[in-house]
C-alpha atoms as a PDB file:
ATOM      1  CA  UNK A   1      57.337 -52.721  -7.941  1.00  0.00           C
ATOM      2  CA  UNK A   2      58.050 -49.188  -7.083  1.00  0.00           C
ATOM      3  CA  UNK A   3      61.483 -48.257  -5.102  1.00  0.00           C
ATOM      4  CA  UNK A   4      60.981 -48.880  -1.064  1.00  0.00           C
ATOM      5  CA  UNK A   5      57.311 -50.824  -1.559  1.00  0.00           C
ATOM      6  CA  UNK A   6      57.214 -54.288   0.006  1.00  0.00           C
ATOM      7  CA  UNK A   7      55.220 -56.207  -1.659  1.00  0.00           C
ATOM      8  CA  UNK A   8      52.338 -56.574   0.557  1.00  0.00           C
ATOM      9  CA  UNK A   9      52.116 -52.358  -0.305  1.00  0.00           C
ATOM     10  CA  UNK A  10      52.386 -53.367  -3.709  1.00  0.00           C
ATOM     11  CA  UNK A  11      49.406 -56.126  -3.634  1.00  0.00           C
ATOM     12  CA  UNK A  12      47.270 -53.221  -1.729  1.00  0.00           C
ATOM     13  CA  UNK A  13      47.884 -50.468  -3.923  1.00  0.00           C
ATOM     14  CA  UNK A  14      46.697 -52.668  -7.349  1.00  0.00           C
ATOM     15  CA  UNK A  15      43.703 -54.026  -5.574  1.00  0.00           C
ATOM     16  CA  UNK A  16      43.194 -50.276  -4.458  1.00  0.00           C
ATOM     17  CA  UNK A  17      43.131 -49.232  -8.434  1.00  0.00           C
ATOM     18  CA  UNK A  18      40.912 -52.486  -9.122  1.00  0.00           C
ATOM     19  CA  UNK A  19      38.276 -51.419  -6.768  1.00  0.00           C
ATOM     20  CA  UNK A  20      38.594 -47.748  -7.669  1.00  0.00           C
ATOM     21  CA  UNK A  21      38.299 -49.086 -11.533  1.00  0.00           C
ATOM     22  CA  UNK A  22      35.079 -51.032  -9.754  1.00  0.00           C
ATOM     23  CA  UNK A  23      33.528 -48.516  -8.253  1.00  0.00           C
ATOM     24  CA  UNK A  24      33.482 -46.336 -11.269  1.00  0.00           C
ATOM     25  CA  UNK A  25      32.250 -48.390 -13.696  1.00  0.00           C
ATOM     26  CA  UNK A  26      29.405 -49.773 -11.131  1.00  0.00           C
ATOM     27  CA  UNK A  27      28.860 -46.063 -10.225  1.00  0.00           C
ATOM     28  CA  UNK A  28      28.185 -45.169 -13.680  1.00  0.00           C
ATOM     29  CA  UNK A  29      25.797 -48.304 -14.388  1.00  0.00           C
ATOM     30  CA  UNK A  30      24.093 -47.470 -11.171  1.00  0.00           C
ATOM     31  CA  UNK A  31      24.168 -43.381 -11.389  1.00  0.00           C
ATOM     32  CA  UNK A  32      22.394 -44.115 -14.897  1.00  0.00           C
ATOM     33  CA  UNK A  33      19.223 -45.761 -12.960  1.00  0.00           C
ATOM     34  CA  UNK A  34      19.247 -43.325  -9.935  1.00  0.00           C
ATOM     35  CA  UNK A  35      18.709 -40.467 -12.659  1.00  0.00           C
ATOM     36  CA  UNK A  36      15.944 -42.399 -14.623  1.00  0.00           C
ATOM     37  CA  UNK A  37      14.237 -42.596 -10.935  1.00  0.00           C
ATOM     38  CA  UNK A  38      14.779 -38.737 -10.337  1.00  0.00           C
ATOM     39  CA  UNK A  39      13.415 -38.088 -13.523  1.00  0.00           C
ATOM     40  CA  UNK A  40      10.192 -40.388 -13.712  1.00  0.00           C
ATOM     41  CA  UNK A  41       9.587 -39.665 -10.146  1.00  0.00           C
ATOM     42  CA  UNK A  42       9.685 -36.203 -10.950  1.00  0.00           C
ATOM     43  CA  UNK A  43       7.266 -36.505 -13.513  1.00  0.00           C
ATOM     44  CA  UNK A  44       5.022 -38.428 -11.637  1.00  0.00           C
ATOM     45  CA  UNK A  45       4.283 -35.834  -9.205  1.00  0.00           C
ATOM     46  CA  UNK A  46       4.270 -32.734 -11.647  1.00  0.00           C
ATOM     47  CA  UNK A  47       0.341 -33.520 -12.043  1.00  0.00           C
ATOM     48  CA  UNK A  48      -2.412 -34.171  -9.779  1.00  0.00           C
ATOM     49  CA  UNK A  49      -2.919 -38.275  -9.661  1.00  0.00           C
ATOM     50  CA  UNK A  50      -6.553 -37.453  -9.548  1.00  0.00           C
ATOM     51  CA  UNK A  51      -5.972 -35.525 -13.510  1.00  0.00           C
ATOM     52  CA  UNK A  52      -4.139 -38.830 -14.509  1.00  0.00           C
ATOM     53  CA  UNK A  53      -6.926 -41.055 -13.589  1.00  0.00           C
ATOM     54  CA  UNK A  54      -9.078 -38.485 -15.308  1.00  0.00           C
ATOM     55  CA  UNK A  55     -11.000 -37.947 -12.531  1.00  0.00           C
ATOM     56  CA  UNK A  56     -12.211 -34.457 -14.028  1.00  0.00           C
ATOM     57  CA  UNK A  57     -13.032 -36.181 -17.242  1.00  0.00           C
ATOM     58  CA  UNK A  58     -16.198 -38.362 -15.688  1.00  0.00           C
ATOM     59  CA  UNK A  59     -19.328 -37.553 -13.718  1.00  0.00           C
ATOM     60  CA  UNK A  60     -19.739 -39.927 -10.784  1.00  0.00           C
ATOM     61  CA  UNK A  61     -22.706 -41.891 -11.526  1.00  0.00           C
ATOM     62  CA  UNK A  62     -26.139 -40.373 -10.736  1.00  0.00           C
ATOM     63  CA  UNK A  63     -27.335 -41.491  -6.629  1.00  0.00           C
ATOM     64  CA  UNK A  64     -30.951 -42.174  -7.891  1.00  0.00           C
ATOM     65  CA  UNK A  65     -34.073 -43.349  -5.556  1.00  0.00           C
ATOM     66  CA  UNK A  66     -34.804 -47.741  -5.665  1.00  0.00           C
ATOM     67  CA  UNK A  67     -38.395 -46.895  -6.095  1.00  0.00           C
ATOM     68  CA  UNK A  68     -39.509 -49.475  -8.162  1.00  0.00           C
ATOM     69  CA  UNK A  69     -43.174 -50.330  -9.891  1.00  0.00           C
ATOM     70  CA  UNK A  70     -44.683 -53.181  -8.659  1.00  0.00           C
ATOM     71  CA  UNK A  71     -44.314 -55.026 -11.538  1.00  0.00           C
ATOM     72  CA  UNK A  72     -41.011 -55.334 -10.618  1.00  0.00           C
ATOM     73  CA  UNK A  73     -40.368 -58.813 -10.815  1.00  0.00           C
ATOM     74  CA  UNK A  74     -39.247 -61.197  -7.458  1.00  0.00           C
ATOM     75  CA  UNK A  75     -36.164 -61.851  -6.790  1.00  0.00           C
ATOM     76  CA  UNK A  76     -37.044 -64.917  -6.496  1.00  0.00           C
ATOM     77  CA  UNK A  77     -38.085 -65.414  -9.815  1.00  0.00           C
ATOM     78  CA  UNK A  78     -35.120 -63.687 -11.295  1.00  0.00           C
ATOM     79  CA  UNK A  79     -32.298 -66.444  -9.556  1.00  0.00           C
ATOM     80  CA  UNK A  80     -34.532 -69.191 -10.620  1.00  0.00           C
ATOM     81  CA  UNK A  81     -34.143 -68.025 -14.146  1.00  0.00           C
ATOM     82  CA  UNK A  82     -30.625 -68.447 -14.378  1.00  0.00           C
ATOM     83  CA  UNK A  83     -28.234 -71.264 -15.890  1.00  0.00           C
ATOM     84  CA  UNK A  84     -25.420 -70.681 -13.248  1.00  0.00           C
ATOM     85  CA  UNK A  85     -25.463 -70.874  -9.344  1.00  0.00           C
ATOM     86  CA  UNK A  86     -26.013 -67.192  -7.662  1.00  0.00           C
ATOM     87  CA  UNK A  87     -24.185 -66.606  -4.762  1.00  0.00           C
ATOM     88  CA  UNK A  88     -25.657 -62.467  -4.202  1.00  0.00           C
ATOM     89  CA  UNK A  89     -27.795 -60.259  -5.639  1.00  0.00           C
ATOM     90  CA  UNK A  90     -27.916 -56.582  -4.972  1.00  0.00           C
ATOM     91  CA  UNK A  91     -30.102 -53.855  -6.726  1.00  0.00           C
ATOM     92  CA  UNK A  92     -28.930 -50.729  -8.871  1.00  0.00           C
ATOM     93  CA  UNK A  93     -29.318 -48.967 -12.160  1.00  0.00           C
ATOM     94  CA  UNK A  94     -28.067 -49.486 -15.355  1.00  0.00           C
ATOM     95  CA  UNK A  95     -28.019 -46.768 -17.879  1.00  0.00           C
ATOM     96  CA  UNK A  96     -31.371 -45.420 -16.589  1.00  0.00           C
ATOM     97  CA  UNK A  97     -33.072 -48.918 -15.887  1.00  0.00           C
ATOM     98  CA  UNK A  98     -33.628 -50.823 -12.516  1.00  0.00           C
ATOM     99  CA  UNK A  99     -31.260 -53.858 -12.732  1.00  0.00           C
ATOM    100  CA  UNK A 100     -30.578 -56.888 -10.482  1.00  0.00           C
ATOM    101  CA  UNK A 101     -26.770 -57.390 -10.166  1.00  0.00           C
ATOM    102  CA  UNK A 102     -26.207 -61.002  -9.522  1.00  0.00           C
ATOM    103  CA  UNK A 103     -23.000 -62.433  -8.643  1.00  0.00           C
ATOM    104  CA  UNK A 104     -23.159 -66.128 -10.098  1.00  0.00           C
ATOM    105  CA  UNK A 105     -20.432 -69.128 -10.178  1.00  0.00           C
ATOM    106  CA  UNK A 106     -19.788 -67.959 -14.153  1.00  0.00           C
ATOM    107  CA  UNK A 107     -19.281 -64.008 -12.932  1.00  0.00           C
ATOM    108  CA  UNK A 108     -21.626 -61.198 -12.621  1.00  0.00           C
ATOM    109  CA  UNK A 109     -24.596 -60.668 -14.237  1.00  0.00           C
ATOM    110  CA  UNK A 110     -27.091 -57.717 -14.525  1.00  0.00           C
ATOM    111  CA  UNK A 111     -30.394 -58.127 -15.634  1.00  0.00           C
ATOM    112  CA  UNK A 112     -33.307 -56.081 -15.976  1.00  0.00           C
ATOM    113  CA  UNK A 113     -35.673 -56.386 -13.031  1.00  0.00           C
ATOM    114  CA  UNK A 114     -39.047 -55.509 -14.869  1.00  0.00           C
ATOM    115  CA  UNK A 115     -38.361 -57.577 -17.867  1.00  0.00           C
ATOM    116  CA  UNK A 116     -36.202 -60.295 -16.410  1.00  0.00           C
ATOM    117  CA  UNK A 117     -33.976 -60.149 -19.457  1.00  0.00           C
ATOM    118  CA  UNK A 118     -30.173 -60.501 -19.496  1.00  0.00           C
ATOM    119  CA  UNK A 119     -28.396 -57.620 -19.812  1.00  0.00           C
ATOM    120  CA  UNK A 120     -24.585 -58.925 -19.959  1.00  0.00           C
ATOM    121  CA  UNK A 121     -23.292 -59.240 -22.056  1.00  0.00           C
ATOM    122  CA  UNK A 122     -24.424 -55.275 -22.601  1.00  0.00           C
ATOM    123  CA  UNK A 123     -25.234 -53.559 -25.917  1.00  0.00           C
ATOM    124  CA  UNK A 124     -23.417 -51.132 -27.888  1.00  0.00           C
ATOM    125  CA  UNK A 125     -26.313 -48.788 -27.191  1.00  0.00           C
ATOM    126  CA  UNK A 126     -26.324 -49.591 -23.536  1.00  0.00           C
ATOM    127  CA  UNK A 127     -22.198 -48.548 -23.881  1.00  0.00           C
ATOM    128  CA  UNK A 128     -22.989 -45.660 -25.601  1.00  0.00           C
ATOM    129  CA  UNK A 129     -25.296 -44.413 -23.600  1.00  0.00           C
ATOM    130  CA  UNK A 130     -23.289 -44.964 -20.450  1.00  0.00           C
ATOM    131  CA  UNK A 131     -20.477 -42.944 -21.969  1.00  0.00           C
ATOM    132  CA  UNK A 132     -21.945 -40.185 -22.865  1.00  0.00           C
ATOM    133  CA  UNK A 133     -23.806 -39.839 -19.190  1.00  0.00           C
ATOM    134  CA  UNK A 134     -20.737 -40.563 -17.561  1.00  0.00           C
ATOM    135  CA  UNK A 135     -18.275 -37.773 -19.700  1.00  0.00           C
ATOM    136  CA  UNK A 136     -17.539 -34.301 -18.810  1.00  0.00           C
ATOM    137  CA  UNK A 137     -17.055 -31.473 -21.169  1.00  0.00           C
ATOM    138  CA  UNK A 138     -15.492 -33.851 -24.068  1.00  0.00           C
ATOM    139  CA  UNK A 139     -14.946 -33.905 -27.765  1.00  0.00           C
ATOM    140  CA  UNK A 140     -17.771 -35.466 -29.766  1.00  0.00           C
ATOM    141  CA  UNK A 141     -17.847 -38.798 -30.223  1.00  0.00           C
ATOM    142  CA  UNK A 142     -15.096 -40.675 -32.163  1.00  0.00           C
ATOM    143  CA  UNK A 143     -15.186 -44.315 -32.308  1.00  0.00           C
ATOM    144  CA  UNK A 144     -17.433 -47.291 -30.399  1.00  0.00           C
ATOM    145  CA  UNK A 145     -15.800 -50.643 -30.361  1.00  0.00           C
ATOM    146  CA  UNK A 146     -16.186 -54.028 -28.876  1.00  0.00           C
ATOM    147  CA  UNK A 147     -12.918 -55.532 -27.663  1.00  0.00           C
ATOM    148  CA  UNK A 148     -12.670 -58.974 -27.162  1.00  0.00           C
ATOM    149  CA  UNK A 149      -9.444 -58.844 -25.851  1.00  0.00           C
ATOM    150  CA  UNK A 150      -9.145 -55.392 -23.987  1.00  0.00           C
ATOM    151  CA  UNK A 151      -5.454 -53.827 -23.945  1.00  0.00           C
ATOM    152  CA  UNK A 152      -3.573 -53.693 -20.556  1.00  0.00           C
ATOM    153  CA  UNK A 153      -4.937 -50.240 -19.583  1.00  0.00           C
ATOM    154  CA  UNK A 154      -8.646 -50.559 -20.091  1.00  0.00           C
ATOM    155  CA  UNK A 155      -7.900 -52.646 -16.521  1.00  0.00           C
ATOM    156  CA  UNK A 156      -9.705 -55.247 -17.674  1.00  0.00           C
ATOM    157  CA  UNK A 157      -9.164 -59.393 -18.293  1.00  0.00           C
ATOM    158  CA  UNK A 158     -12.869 -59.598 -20.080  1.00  0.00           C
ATOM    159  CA  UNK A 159     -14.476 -58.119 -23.280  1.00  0.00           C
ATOM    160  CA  UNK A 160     -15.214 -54.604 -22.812  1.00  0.00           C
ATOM    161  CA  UNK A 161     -16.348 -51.283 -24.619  1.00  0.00           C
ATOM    162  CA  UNK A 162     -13.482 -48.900 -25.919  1.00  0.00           C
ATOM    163  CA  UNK A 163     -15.534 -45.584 -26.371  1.00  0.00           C
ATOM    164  CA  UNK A 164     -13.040 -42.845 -27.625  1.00  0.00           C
ATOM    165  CA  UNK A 165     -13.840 -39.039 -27.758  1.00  0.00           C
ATOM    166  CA  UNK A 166     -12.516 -35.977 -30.034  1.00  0.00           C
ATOM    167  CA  UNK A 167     -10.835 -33.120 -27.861  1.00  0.00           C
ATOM    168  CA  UNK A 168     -12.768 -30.720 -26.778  1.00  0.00           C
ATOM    169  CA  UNK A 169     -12.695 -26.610 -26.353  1.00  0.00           C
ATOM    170  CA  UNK A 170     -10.490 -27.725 -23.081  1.00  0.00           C
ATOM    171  CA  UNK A 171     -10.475 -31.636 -22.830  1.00  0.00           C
ATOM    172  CA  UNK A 172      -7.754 -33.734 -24.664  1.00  0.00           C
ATOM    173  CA  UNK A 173      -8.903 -37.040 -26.650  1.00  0.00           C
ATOM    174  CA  UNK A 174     -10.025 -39.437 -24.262  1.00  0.00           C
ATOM    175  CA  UNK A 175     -10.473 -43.225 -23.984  1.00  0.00           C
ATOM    176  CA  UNK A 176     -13.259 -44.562 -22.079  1.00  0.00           C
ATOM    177  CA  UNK A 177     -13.286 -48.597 -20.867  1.00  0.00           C
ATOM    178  CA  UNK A 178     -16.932 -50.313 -19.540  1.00  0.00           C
ATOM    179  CA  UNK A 179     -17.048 -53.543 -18.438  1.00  0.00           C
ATOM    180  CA  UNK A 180     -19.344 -55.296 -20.977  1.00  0.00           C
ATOM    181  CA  UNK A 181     -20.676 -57.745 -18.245  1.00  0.00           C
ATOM    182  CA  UNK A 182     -21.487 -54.494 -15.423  1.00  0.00           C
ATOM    183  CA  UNK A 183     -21.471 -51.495 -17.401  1.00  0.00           C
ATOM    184  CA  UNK A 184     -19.026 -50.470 -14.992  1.00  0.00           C
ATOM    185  CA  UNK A 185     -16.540 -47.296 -16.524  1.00  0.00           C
ATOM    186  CA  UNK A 186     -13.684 -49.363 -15.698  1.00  0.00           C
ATOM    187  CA  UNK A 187     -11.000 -46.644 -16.982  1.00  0.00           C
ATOM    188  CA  UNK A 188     -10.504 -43.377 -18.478  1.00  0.00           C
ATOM    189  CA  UNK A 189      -7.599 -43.196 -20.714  1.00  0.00           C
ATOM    190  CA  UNK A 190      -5.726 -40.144 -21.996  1.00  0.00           C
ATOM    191  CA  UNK A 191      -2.122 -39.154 -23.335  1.00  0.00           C
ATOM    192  CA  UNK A 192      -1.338 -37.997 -19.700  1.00  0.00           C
ATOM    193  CA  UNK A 193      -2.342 -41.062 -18.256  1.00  0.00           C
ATOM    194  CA  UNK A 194      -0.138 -43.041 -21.050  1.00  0.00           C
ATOM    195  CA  UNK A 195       3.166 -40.956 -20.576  1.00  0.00           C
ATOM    196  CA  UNK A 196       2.703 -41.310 -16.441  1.00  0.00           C
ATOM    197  CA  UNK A 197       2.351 -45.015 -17.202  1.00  0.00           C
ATOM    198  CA  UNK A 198       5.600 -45.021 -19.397  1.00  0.00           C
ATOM    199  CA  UNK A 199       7.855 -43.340 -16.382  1.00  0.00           C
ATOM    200  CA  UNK A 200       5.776 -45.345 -13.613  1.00  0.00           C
ATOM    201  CA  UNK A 201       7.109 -49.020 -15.319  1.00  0.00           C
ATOM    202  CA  UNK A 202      10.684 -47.013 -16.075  1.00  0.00           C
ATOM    203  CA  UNK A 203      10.233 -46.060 -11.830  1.00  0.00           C
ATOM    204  CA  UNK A 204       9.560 -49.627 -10.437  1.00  0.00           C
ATOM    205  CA  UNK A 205      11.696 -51.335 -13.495  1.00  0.00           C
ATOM    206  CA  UNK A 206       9.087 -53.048 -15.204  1.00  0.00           C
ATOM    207  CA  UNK A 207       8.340 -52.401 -19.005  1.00  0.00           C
ATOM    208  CA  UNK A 208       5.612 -54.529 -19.605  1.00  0.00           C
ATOM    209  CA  UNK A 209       2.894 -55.003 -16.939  1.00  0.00           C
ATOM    210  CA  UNK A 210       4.137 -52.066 -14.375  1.00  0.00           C
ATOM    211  CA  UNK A 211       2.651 -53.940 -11.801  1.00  0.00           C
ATOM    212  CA  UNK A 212       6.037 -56.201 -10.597  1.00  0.00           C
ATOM    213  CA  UNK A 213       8.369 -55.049  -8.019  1.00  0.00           C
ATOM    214  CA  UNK A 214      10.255 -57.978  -7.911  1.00  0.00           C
ATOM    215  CA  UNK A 215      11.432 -57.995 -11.007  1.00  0.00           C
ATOM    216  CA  UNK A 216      15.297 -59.462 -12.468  1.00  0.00           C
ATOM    217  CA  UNK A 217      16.029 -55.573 -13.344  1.00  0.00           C
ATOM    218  CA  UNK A 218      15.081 -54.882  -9.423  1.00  0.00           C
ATOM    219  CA  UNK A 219      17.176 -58.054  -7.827  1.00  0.00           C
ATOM    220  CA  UNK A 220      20.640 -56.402 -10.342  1.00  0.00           C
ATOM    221  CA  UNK A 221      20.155 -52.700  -9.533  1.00  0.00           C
ATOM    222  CA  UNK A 222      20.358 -53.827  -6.386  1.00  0.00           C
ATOM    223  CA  UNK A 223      23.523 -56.408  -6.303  1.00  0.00           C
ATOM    224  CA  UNK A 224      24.897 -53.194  -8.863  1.00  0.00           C
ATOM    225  CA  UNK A 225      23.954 -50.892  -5.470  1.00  0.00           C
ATOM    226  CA  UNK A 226      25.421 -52.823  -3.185  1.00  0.00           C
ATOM    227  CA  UNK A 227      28.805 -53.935  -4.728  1.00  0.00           C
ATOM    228  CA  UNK A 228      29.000 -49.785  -5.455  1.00  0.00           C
ATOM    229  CA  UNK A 229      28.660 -49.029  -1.857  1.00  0.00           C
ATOM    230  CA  UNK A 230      30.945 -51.775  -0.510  1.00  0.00           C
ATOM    231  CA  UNK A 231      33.683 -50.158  -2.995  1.00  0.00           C
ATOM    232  CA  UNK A 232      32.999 -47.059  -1.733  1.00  0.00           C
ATOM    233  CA  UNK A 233      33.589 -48.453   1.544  1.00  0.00           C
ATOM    234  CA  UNK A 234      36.390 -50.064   1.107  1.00  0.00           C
ATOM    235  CA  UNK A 235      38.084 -46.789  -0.816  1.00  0.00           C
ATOM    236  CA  UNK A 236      37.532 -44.840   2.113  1.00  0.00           C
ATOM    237  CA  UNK A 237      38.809 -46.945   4.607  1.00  0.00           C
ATOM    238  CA  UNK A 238      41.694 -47.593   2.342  1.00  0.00           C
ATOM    239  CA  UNK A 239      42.363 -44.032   1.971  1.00  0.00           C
ATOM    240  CA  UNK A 240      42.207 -43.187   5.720  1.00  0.00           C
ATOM    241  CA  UNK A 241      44.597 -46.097   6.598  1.00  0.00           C
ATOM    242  CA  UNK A 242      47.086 -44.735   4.046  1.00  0.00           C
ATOM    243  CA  UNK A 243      46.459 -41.274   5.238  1.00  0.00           C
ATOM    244  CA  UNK A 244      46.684 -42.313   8.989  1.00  0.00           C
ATOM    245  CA  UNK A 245      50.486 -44.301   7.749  1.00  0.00           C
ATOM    246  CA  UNK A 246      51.868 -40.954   6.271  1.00  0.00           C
ATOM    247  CA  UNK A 247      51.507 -38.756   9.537  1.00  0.00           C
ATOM    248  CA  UNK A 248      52.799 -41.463  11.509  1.00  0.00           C
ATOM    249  CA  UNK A 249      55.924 -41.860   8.938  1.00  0.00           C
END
C-alpha cells in the first residue's frame, strides 16, 4: 500500500489499472473490427452497385409484340397436358419463341405455345442462345456448362446454366447464370462482383452465406463494444472524481 492511502484508495486505484488494462485490450479487439468495417465499407461504395451487378454487362430483354398465329394452341389444352396441378399461367417469350409460363405445384414451367412441348428443363442451345442475346460488348465465348448444383452466387437453389465469356476490348471475363427451368439470366458474375462480395460478408460478419446479420461474430462484437464503452465510462468518471478530490485537497 502506498504511504497515506487507506485502503479503500488502494482497492480503487487497482481496480482503476484493471479496467484501464480492460479497456485496452477490448479496445484493441474491437478497434481491429471497426477498421475492417471502414475498410470494406469503403470499398463497397468506391464503384457504382449497378457495375457490380453488371448491369452494363446485359441487355434488358427485348419488349416484343404477343401477336401470336392462330395455331397457337389453347390454353386450355396446354394445362390439361400437364402431370402437376397449375396454379397460373402467363404468356412471354423464350429465346425468340412464344411460350406459356405456367406456375405448377412442382415449380414453373415454360412450354412452347405452338408446339405444346416442354421447354424446362431448357437446352444447352436454348442457354446459349439466351446468353449471347442477353450480353453486351463481351469476350467470345468460353465455356457452356450444366450445373446441377449451382454455386452460392449464380443465386440459385436449382440446376442452372453457367455460361462464361473471354474479356473483351473493354469488358472483363464474365459469368453468366440462367435458370434452367425459366431461362431467366439469374446473375452476372465478374471479379468485381466477387471481391465486393468478399468485403460485404467481412462488413455484416458473415464468411459463408453473407446473407446473416445475426450471426455469433455479430452477438461478441457487440458484448466486446459494450464492455469497451462501459470501461471507458467508468475511466472517465474515475478520473474526474480523482481530479475533483485533488482541488478540493
Amino acid at each position: 500500500m502506498f504511504p497515506g492511502w487507506g485502503e479503500g484508495a488502494y482497492r480503487d486505484m487497482k481496480l482503476f489499472r484493471l479496467m484501464g488494462q480492460i479497456h485496452l485490450w477490448l479496445g484493441i479487439a474491437f478497434g481491429v473490427q471497426v477498421m475492417l468495417w471502414l475498410i470494406s465499407g469503403l470499398i463497397m461504395v468506391i464503384i457504382p452497385i449497378e457495375e457490380i451487378r453488371g448491369e452494363h454487362l446485359r441487355h434488358d430483354p427485348a419488349e416484343l409484340v404477343l401477336d401470336w398465329a392462330d395455331e397457337a394452341l389453347p390454353l386450355a389444352t396446354i394445362i390439361a397436358a400437364q402431370d402437376s396441378e397449375v396454379t397460373s399461367a402467363r404468356t412471354g417469350w423464350l429465346a425468340g419463341a412464344p411460350v406459356w409460363r405456367l406456375e405448377t405445384t412442382d415449380g414453373p414451367l415454360m412450354v412452347d405455345a405452338v408446339s405444346g412441348e416442354t421447354l424446362s428443363p431448357i437446352s444447352e442451345a436454348v442457354a446459349l442462345d439466351i446468353a449471347q442475346t442477353r450480353q453486351r460488348g463481351l469476350g467470345e465465348l468460353a465455356s457452356i456448362d450444366w450445373l446441377t448444383d449451382p454455386p452460392r452466387e449464380a443465386g440459385l437453389a436449382i440446376p442452372a446454366w453457367r455460361v462464361e465469356f473471354a474479356a473483351g476490348e473493354t469488358t472483363p471475363p464474365t459469368t453468366f447464370y440462367i435458370n434452367s427451368q425459366t431461362g431467366e439470366l439469374r446473375a452476372v458474375r465478374t471479379t468485381a462482383w466477387r471481391v465486393y462480395d468478399f468485403f460485404w460478408g467481412v462488413h455484416i460478419m458473415d464468411w459463408s452465406s453473407r446473407e446473416n446479420f445475426n450471426s455469433w461474430w455479430i452477438k461478441v462484437t457487440s458484448i466486446i463494444a459494450l464492455l469497451f464503452g462501459l470501461a471507458g465510462v467508468y475511466l472517465t468518471v474515475y478520473r474526474l472524481w480523482m481530479m475533483g478530490r485533488r482541488r478540493r485537497a
